[in-house]
PDB file of N, CA and C in Angstrom:
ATOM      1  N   UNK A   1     185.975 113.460  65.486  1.00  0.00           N
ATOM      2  CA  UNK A   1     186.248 112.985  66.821  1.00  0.00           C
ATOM      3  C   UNK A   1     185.044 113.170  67.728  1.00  0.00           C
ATOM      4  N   UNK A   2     184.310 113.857  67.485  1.00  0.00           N
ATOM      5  CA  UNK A   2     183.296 114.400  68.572  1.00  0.00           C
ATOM      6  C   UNK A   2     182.155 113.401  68.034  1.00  0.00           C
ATOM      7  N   UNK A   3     181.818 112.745  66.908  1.00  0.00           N
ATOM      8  CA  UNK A   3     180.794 111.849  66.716  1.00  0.00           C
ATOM      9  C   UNK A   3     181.033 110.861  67.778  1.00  0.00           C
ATOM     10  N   UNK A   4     182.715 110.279  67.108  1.00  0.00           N
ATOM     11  CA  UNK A   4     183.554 108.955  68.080  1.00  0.00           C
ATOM     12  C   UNK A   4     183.180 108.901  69.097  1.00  0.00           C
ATOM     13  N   UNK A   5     183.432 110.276  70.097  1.00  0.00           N
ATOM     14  CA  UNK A   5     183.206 110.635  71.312  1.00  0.00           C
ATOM     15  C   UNK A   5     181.509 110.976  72.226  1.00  0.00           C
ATOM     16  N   UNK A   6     180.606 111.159  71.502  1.00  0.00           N
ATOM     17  CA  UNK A   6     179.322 111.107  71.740  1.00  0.00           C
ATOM     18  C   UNK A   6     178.751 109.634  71.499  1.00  0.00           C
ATOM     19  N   UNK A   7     179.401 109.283  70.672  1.00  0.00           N
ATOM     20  CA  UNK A   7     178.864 107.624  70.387  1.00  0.00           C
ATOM     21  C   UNK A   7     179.837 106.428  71.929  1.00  0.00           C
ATOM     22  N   UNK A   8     180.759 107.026  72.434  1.00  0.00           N
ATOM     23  CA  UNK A   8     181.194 106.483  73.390  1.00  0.00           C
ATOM     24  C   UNK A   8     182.284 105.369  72.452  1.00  0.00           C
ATOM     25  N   UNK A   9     182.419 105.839  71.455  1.00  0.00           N
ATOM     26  CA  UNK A   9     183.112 104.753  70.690  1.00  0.00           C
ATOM     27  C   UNK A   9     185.236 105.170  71.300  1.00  0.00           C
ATOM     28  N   UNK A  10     185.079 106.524  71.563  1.00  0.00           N
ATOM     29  CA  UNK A  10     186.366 107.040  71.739  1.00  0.00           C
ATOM     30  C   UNK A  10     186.535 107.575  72.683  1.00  0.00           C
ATOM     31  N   UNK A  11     187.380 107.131  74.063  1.00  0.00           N
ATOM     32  CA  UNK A  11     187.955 108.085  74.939  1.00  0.00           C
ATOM     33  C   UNK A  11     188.783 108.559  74.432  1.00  0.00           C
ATOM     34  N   UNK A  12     188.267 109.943  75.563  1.00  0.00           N
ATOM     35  CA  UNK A  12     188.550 111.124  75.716  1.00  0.00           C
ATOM     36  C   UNK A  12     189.782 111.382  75.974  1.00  0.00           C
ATOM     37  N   UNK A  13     190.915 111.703  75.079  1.00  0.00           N
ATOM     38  CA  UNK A  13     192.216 112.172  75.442  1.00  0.00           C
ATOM     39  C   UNK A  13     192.502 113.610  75.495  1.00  0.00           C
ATOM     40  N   UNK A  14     193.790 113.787  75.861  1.00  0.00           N
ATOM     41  CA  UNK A  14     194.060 115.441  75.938  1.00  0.00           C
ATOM     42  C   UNK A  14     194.837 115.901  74.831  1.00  0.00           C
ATOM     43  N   UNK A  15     195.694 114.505  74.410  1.00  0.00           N
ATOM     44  CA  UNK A  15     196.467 114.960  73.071  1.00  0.00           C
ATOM     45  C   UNK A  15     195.710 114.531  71.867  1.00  0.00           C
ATOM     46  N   UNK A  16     195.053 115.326  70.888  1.00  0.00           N
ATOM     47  CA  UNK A  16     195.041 114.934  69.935  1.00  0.00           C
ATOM     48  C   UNK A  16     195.275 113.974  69.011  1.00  0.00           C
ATOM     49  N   UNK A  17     196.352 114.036  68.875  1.00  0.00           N
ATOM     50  CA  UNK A  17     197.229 113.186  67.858  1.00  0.00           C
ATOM     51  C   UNK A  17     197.396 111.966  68.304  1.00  0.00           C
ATOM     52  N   UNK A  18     197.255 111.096  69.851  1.00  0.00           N
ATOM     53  CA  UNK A  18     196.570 110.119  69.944  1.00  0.00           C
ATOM     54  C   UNK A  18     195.919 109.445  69.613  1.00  0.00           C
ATOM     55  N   UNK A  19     194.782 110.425  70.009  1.00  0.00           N
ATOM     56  CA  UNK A  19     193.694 110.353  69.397  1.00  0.00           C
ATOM     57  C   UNK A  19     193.074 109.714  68.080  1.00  0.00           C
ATOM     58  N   UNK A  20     193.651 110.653  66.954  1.00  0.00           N
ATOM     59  CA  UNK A  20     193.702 110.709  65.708  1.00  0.00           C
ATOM     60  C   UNK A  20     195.212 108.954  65.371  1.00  0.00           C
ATOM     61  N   UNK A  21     195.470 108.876  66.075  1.00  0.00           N
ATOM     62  CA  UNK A  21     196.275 107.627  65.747  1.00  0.00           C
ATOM     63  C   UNK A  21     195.878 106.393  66.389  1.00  0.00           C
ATOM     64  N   UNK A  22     194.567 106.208  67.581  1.00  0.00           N
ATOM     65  CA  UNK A  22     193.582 105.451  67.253  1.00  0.00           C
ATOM     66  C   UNK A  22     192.740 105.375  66.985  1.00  0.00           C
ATOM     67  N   UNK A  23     192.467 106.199  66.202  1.00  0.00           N
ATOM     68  CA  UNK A  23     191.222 106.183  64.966  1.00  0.00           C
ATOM     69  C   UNK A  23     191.693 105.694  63.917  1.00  0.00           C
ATOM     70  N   UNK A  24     192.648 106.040  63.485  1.00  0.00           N
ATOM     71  CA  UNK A  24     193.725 105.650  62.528  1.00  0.00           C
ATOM     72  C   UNK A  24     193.750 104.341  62.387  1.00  0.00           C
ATOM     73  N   UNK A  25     193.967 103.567  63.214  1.00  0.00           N
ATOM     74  CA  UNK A  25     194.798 102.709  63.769  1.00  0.00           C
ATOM     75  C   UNK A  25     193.247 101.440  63.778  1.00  0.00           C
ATOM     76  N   UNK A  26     192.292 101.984  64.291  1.00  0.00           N
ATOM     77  CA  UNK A  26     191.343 100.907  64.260  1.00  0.00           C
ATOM     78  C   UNK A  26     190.715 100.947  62.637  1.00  0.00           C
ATOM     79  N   UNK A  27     190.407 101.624  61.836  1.00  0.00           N
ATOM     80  CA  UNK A  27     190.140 101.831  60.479  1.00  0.00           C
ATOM     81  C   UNK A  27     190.771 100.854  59.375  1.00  0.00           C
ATOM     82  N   UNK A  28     192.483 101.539  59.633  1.00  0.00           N
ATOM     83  CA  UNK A  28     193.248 100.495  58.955  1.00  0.00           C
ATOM     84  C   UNK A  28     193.032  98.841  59.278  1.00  0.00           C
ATOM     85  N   UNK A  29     193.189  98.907  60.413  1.00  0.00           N
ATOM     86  CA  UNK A  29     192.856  97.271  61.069  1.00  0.00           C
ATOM     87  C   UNK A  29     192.000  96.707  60.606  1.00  0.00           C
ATOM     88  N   UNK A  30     190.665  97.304  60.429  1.00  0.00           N
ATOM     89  CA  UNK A  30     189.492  96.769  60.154  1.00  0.00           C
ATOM     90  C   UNK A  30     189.294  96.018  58.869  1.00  0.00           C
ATOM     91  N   UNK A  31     190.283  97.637  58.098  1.00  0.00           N
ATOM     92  CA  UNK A  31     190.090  96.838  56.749  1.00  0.00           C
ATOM     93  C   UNK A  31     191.286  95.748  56.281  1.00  0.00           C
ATOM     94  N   UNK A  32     192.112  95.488  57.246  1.00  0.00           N
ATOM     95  CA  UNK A  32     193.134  94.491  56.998  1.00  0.00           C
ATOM     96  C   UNK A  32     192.422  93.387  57.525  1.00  0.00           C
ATOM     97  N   UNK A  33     192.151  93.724  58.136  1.00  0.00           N
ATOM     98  CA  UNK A  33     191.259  92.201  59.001  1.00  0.00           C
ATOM     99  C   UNK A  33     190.102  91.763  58.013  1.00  0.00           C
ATOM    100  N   UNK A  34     189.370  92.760  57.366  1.00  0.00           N
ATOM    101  CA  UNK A  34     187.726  92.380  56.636  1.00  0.00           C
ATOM    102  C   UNK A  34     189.014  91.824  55.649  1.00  0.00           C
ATOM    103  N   UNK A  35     189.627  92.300  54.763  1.00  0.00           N
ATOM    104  CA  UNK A  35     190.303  91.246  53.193  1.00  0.00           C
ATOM    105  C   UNK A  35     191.040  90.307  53.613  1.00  0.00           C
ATOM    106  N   UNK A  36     191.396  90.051  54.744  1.00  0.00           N
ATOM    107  CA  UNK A  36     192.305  88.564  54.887  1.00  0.00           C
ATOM    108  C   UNK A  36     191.727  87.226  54.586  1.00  0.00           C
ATOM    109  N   UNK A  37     190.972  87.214  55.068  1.00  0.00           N
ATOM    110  CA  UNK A  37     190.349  85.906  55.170  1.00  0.00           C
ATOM    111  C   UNK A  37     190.493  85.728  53.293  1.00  0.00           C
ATOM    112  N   UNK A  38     189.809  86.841  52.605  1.00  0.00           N
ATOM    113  CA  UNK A  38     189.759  86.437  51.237  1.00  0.00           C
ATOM    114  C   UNK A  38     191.297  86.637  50.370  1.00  0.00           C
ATOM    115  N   UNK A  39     192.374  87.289  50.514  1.00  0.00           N
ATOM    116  CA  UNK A  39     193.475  87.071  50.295  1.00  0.00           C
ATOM    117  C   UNK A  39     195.204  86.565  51.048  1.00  0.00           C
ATOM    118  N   UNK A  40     194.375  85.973  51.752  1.00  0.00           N
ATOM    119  CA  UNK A  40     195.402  85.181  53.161  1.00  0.00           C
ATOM    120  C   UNK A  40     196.005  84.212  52.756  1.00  0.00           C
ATOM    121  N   UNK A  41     195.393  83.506  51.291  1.00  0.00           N
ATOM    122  CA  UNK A  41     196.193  82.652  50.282  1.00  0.00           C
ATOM    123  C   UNK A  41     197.359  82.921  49.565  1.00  0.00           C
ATOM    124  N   UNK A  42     197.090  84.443  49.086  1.00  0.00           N
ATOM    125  CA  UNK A  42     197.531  84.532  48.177  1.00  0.00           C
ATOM    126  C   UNK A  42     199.269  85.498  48.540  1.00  0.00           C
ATOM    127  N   UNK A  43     199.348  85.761  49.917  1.00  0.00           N
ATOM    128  CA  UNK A  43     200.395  86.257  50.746  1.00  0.00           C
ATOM    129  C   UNK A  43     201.677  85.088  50.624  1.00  0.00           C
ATOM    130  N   UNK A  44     202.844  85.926  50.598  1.00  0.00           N
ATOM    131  CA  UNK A  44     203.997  85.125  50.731  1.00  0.00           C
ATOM    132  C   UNK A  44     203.996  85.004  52.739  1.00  0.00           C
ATOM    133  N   UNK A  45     205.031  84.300  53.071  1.00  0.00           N
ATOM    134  CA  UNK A  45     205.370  84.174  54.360  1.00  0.00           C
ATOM    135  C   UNK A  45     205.954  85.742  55.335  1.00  0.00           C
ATOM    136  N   UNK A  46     207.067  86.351  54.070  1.00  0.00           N
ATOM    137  CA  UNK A  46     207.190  87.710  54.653  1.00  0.00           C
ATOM    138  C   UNK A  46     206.306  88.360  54.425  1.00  0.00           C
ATOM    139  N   UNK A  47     205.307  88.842  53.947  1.00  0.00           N
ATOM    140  CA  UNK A  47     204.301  89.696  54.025  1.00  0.00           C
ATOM    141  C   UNK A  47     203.331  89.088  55.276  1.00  0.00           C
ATOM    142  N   UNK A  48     202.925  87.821  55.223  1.00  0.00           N
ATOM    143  CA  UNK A  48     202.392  87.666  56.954  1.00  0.00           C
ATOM    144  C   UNK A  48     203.016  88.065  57.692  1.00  0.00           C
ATOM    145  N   UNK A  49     204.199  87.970  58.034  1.00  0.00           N
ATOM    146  CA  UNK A  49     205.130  88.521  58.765  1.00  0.00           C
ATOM    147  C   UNK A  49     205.376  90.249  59.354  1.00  0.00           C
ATOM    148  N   UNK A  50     205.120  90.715  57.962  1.00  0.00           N
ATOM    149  CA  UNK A  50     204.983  92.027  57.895  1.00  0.00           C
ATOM    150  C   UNK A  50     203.373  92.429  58.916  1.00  0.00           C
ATOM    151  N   UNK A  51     202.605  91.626  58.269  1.00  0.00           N
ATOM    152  CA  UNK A  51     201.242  92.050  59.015  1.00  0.00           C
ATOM    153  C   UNK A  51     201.489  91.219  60.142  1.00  0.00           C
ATOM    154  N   UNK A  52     202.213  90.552  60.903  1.00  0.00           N
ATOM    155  CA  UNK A  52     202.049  90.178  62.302  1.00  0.00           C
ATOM    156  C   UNK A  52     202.969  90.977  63.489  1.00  0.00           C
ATOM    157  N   UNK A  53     203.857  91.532  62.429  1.00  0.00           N
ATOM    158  CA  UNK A  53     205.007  92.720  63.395  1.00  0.00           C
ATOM    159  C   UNK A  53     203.943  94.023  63.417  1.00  0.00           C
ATOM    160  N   UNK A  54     202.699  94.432  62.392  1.00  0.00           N
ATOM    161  CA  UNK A  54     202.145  95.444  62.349  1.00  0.00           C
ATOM    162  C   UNK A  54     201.168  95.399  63.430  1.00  0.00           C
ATOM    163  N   UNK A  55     200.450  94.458  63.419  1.00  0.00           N
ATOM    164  CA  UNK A  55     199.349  94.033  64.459  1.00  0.00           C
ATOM    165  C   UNK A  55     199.906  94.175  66.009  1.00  0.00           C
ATOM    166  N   UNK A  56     201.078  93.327  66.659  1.00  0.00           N
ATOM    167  CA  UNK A  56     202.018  93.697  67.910  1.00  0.00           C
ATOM    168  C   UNK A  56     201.844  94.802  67.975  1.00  0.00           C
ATOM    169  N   UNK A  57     202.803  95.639  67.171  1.00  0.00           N
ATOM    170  CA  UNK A  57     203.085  97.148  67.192  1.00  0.00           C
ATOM    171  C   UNK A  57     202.012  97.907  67.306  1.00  0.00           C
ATOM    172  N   UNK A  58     200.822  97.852  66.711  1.00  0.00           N
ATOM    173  CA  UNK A  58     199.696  98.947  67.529  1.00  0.00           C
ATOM    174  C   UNK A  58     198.548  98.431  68.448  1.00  0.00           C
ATOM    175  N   UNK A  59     199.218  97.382  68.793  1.00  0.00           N
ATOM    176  CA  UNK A  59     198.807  96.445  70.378  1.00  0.00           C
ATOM    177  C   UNK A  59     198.808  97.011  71.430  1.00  0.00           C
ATOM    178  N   UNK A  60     200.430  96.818  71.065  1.00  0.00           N
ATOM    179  CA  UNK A  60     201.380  97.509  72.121  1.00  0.00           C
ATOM    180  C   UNK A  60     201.112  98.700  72.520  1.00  0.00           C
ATOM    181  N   UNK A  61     200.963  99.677  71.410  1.00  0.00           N
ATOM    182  CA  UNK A  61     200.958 101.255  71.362  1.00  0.00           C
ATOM    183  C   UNK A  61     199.549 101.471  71.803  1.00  0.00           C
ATOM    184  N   UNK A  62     198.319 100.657  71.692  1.00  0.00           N
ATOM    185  CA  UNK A  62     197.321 100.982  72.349  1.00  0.00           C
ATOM    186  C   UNK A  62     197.151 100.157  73.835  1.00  0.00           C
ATOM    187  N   UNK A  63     197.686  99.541  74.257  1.00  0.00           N
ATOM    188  CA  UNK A  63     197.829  99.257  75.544  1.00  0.00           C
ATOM    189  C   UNK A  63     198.293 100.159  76.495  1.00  0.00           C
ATOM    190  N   UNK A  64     199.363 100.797  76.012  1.00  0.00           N
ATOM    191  CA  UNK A  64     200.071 101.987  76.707  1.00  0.00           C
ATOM    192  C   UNK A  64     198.859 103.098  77.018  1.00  0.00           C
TER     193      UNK A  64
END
C-alpha cells in the first residue's frame, strides 16, 4: 500500500480493508479487461452477463 500511496496511484483511506478492496478490485479488472478482447468469443450470453453485473457492482462500490 505505501508504494500505491507514494506513487499517488492510491488514496489515502483510514480503513484498510477498503483499501485493500480497491486494489483488489482494480488488479482483477485489469486482468478481465486485458483477456476479453481475446476470449469475448468464446463466452456464452450468461457469463457476459455475469461479467456485466460484476463490473456495475464494483462501480458502484467505488463511487461510494
Amino acid at each position: 500500500m505505501s508504494v500505491l500511496l507514494n506513487n499517488g496511484i492510491c488514496v489515502k483511506i483510514t480503513d484498510d480493508a477498503k483499501q485493500l478492496n480497491v486494489v483488489l478490485c482494480a488488479v482483477v479488472m485489469s486482468r478481465i479487461l486485458f483477456a476479453l478482447p481475446a476470449w469475448g468469443g468464446f463466452l456464452s450470453n450468461d457469463l457476459v452477463a455475469k461479467f456485466d453485473a460484476f463490473f456495475q457492482k464494483k462501480l458502484l462500490a467505488l463511487q461510494q
